[in-house]
Protein backbone atom coordinates (compact mmCIF):
# COMPACT_ATOMS: atom_id res chain seq x y z
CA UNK A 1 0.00 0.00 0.00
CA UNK A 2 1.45 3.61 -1.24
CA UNK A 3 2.39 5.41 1.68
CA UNK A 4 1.18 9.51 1.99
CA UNK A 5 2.57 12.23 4.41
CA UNK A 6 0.55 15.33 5.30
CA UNK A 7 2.40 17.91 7.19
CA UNK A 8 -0.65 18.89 8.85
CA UNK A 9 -3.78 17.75 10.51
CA UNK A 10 -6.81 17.57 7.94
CA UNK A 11 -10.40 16.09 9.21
CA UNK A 12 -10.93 12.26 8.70
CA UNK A 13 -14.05 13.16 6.36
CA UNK A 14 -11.08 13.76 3.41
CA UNK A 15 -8.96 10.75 3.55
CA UNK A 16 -11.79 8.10 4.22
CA UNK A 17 -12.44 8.31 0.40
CA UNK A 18 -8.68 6.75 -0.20
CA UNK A 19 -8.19 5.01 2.65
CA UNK A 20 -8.60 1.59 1.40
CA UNK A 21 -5.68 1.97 -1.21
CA UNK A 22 -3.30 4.51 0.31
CA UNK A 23 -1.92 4.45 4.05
CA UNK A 24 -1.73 8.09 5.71
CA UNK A 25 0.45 9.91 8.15
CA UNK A 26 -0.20 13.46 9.57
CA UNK A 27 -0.20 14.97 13.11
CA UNK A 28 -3.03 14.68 15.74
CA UNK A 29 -5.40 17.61 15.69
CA UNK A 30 -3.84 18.59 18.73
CA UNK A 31 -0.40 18.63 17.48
CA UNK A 32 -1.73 20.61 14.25
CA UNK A 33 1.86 20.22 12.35
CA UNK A 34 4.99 19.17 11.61
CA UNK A 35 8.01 20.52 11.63
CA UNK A 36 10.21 21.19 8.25
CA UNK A 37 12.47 18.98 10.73
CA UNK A 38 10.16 16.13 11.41
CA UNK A 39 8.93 15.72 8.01
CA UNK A 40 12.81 15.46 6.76
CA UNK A 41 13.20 12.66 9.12
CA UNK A 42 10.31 10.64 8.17
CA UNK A 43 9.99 11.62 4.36
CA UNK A 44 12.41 8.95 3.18
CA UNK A 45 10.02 6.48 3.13
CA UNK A 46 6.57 8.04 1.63
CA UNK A 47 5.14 7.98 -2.00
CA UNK A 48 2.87 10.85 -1.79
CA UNK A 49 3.60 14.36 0.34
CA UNK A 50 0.88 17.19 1.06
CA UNK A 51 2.54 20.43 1.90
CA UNK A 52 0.34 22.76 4.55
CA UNK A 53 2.46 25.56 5.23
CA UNK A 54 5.52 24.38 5.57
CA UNK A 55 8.62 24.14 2.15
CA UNK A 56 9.41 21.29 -0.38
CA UNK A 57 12.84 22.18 -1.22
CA UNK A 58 15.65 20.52 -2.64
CA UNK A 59 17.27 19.40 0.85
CA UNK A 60 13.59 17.48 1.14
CA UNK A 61 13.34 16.05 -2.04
CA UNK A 62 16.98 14.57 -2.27
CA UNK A 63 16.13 12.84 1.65
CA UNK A 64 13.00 11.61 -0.22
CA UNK A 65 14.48 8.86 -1.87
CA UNK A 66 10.86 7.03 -2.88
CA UNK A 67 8.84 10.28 -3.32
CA UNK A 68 6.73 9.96 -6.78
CA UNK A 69 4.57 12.93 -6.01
CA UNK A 70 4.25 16.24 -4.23
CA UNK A 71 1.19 18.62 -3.36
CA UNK A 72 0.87 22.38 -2.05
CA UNK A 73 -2.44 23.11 -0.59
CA UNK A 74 -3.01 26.24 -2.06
CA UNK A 75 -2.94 27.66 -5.77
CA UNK A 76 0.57 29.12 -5.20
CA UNK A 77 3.23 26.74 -5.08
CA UNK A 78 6.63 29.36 -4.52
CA UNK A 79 7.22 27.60 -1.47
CA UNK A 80 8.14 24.02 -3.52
CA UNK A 81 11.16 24.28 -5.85
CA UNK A 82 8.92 22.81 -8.44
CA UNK A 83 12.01 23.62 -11.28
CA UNK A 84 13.99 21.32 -9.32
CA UNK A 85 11.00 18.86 -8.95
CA UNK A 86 10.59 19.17 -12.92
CA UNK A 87 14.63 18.43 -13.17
CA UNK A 88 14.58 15.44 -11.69
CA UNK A 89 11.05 13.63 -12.54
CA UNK A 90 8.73 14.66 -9.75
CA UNK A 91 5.24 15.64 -10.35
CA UNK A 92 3.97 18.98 -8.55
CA UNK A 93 0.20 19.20 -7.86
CA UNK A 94 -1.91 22.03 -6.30
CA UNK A 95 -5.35 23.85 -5.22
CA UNK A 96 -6.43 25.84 -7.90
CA UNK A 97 -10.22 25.44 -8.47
CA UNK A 98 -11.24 25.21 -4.62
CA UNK A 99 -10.37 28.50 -3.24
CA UNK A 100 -11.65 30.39 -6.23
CA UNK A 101 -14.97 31.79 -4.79
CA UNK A 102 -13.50 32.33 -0.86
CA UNK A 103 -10.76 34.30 -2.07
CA UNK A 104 -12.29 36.17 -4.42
CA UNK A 105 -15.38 36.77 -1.63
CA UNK A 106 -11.93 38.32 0.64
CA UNK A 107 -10.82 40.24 -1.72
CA UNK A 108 -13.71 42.18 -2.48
CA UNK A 109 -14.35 42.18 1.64
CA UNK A 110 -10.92 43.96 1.55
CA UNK A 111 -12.07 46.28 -1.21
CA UNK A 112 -15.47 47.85 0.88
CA UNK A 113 -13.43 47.65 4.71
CA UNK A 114 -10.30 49.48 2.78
CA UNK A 115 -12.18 51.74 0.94
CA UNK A 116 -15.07 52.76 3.06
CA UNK A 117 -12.81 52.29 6.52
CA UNK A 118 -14.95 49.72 8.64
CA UNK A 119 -11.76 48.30 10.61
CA UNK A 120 -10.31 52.00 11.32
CA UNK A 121 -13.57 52.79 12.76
CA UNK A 122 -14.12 49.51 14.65
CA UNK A 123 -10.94 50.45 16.12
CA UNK A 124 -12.13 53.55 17.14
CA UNK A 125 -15.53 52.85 18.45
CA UNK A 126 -13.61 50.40 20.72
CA UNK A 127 -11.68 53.02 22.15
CA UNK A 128 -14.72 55.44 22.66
CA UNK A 129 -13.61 57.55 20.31
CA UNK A 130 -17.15 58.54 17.81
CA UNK A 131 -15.52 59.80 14.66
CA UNK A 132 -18.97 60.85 12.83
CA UNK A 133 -17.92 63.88 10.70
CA UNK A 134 -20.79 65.24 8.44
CA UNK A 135 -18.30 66.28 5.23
CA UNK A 136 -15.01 64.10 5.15
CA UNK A 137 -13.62 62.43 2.26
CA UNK A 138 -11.15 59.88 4.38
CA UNK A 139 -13.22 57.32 3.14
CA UNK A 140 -14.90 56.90 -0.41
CA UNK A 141 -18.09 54.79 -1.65
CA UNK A 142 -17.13 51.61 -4.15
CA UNK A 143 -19.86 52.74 -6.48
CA UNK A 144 -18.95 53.95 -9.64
CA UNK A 145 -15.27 53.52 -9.18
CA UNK A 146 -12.67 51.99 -11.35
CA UNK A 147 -11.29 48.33 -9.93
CA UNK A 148 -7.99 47.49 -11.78
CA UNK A 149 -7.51 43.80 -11.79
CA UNK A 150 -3.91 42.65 -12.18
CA UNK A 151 -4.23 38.84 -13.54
CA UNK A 152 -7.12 38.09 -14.99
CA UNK A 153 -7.13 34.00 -14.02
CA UNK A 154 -10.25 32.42 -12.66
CA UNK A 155 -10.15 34.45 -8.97
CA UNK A 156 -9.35 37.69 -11.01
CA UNK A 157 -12.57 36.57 -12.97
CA UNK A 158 -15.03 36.15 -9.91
CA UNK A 159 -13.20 39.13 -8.31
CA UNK A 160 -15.15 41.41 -11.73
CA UNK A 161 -18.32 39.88 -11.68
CA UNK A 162 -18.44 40.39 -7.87
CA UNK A 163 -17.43 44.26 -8.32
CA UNK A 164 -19.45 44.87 -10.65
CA UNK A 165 -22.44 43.88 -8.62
CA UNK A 166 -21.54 46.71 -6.17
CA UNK A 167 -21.52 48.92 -9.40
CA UNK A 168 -17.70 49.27 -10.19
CA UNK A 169 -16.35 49.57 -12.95
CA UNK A 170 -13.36 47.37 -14.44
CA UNK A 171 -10.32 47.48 -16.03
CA UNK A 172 -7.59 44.50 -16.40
CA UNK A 173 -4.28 43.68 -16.90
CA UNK A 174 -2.89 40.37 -17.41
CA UNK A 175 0.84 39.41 -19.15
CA UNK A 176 -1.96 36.64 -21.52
CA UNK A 177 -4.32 39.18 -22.57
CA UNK A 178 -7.55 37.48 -22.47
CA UNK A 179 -9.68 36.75 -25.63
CA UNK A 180 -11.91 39.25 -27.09
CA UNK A 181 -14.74 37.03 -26.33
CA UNK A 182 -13.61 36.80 -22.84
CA UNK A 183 -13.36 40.33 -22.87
CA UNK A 184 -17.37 40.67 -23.98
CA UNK A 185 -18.46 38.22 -21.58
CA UNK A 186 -16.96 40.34 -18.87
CA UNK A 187 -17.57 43.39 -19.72
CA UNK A 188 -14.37 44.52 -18.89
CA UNK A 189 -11.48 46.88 -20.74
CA UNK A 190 -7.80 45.37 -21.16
CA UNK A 191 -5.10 48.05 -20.72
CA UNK A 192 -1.33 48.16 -20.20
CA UNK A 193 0.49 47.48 -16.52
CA UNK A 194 0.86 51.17 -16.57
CA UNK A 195 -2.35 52.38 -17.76
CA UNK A 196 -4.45 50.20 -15.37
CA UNK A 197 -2.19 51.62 -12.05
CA UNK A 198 -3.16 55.07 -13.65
CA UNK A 199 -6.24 54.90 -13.80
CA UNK A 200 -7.58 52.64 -11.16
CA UNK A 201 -9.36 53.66 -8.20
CA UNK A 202 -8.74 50.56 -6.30
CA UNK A 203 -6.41 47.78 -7.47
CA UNK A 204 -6.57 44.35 -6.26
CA UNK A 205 -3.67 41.95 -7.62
CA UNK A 206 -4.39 38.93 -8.94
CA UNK A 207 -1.25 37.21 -10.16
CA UNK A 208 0.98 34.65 -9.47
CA UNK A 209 4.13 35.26 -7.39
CA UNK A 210 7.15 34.47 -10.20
CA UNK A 211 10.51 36.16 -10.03
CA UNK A 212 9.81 38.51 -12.48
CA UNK A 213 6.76 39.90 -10.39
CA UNK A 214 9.27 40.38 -7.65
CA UNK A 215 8.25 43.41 -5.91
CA UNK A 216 6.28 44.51 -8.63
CA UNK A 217 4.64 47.08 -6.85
CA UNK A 218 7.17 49.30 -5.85
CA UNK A 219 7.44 53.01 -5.21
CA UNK A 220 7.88 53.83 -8.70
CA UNK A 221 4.02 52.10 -9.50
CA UNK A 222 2.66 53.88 -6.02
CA UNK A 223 3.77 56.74 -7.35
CA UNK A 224 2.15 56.37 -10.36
CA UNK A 225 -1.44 55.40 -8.76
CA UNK A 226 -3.69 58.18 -8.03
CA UNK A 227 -3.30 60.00 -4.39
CA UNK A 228 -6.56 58.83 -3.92
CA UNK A 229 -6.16 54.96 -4.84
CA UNK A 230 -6.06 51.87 -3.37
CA UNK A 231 -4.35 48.49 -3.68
CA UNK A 232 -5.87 45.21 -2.21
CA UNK A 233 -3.22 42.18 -2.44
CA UNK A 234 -4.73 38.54 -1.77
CA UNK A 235 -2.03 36.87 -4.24
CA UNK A 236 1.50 36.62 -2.58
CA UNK A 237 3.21 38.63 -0.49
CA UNK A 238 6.38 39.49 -2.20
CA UNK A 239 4.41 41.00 -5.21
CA UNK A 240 4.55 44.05 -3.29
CA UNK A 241 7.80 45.79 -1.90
CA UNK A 242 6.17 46.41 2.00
CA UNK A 243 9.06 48.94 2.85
CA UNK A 244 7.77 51.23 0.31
CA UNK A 245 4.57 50.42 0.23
CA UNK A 246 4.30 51.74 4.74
CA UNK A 247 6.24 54.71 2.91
CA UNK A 248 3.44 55.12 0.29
CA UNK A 249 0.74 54.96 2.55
CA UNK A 250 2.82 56.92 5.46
CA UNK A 251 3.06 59.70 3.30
CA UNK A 252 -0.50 60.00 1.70
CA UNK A 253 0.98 59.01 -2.09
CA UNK A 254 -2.07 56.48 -2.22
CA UNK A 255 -4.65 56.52 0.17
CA UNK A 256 -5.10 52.73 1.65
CA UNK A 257 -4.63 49.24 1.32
CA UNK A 258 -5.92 45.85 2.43
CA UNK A 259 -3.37 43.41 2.74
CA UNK A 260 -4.14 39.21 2.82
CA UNK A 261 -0.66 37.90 2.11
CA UNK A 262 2.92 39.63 3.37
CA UNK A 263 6.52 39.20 2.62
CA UNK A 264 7.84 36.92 5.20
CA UNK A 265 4.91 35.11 7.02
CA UNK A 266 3.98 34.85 9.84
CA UNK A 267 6.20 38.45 10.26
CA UNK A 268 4.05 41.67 9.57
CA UNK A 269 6.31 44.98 9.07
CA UNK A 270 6.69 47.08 12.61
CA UNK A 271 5.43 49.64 10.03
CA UNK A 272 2.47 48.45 8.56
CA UNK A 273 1.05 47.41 11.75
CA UNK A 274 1.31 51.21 13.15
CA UNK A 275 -0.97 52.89 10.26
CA UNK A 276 -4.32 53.11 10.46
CA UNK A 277 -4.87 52.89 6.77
CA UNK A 278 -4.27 49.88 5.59
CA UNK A 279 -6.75 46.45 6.88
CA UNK A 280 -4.71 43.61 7.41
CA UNK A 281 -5.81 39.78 7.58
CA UNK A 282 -3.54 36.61 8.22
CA UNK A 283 -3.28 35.03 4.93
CA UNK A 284 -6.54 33.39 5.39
CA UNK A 285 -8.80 34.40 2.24
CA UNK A 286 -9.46 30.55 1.31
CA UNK A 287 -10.61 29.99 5.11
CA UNK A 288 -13.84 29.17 5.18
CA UNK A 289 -14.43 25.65 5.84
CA UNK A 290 -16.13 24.32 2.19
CA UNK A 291 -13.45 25.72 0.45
CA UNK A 292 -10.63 23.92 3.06
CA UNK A 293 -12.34 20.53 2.68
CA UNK A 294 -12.15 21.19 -1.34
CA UNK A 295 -8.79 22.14 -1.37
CA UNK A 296 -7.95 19.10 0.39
CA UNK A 297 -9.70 17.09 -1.54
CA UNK A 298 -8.18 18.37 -4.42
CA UNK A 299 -4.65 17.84 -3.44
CA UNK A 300 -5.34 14.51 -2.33
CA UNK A 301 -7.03 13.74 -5.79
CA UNK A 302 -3.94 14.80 -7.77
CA UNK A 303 -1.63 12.56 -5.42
CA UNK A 304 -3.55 9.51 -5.70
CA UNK A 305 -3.79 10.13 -9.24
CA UNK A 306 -0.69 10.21 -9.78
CA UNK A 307 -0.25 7.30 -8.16
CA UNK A 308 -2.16 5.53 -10.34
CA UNK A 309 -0.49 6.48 -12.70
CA UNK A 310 -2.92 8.91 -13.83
CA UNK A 311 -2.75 12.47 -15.06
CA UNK A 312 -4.52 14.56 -12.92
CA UNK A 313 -6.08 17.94 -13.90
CA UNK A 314 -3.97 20.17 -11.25
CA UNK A 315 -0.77 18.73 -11.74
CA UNK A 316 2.00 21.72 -12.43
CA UNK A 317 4.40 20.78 -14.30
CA UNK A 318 2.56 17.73 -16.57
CA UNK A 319 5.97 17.47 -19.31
CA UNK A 320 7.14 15.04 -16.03
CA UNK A 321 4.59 12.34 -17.41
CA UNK A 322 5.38 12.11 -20.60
């Protein structure tokens, strides 16, 4: 019987479908997780490996002698060296159908708290402070304002239709401009990187976290968004230079953001935390408990495929099958 390890505790209810054929390890729900260290010392000896927060680098996958297959729960997969993987024969599966609608649902929950300040003033209502002005613009309403959606995948997709139910309007950018049919369907206007952080009211990003988006968003781009804009980030943390973007919004060159994912999790800048302009949430915009159970379920469908010697739908990098 193949042998799978799961770094961290997932409910019975997802591996009683495969429990018959395939034989699975994973910490108590009291423990919650192992260790990078633990799962190095036990790895050696497993077919199939589902990665919850923790790394699948190349120190791993060398100890993993009998490893045929290797799973991120999540759509990102930056923290599995999945060229190496590809180098040496090992198939790299992920989440990406299952947290479409949850994330996209957070993102556009980041949107209306960023834009129309419902954390700032929970903040202040809890300190007895009743900020009620009759004529302020520190806050604006979504309505008729122009969302700029940087990658235009399937969360980028539920992201527009969502907006546009509150009445925005949209505007995309994505490095695979979408089809012109696409583009009708959506009712939504393709424009250049630059054009879209020009003219954007609120930008949420969208995109997957590859070297070349390396701190995309820097202070060049922030200065280049209107004073009065906003950026939303429920993609990957390193899309976004934090140092200049706590400068940015320090200094009233764009007006708020609403943050999801952060350059070097668990850590939140000393910065960011200080300014009462920007909404920030622990990484957790696929946390609802329909779309964990899915995402499990997905991951565990592409290892046990694999196993099979199938070709599952979310494997990564498929050219290892061939």
């Amino acid at each position: 019987m193949k042998k799978i390890l799961i770094s961290e505790w997932v409910p019975q209810e997802c591996l009683t479908p495969y429990e018959q054929d395939f034989e699975f390890t994973l910490p108590t729900k009291e423990k919650r997780a192992f260790s990078y260290d633990e799962v190095y010392n036990m790895i050696e000896n497993y077919d199939g490996y589902l990665i919850l927060d923790n790394d699948g680098d190349k120190k791993l996958m060398d100890k993993a002698k009998n490893l045929k297959v290797i799973a991120n729960f999540g759509v990102g997969y930056n923290n599995i060296d999945w060229k190496y993987a590809t180098s040496i024969g090992l198939p790299v599966v992920n989440t990406p159908t299952t947290v479409t609608e949850a994330t996209a649902e957070h993102a556009v929950a980041l949107i209306i708290s960023t834009m129309r300040g419902v954390v700032r003033y929970d903040r202040e209502v809890r300190r007895g402070i009743w900020n009620s002005p009759n004529f302020s613009d520190i806050d604006c309403e979504v309505y008729g304002r122009t969302l700029g959606i940087m990658g235009f995948g399937r969360i980028g997709k539920r992201v527009c239709r969502k907006a546009q139910g509150l009445g925005m309007n949209v505007i995309y950018y994505d490095k695979f401009r979408a089809n012109e049919e696409v583009e009708k369907e959506y009712n939504v206007t393709y424009m250049d990187f630059d054009e879209v952080v020009k003219n954007s009211d609120c930008i949420t990003l969208h995109m997957p976290y590859i070297p070349e988006n390396h701190h995309l968003f820097d202070k060049n781009v922030f200065e280049m968004m209107k004073k009065s804009a906003y950026l939303v980030n429920a993609a990957r943390g390193p899309i976004v230079n934090e140092t200049d973007l706590a400068q940015a919004l320090k200094n009233g060159v764009i007006k708020g953001a609403g943050l999801d994912v952060f350059e070097d999790e668990p850590h939140v800048s000393q910065e960011l935390l200080e300014l009462d302009n920007v909404v920030l949430t622990p990484h957790i915009a696929s946390c609802t408990l329909k779309a964990r159970l899915g995402m499990a379920n997905e991951a565990l469908a592409g290892i046990t495929g694999v196993l099979k010697g199938e070709k599952p739908k979310n494997i990564v990098n498929p050219e290892v099958l061939k």
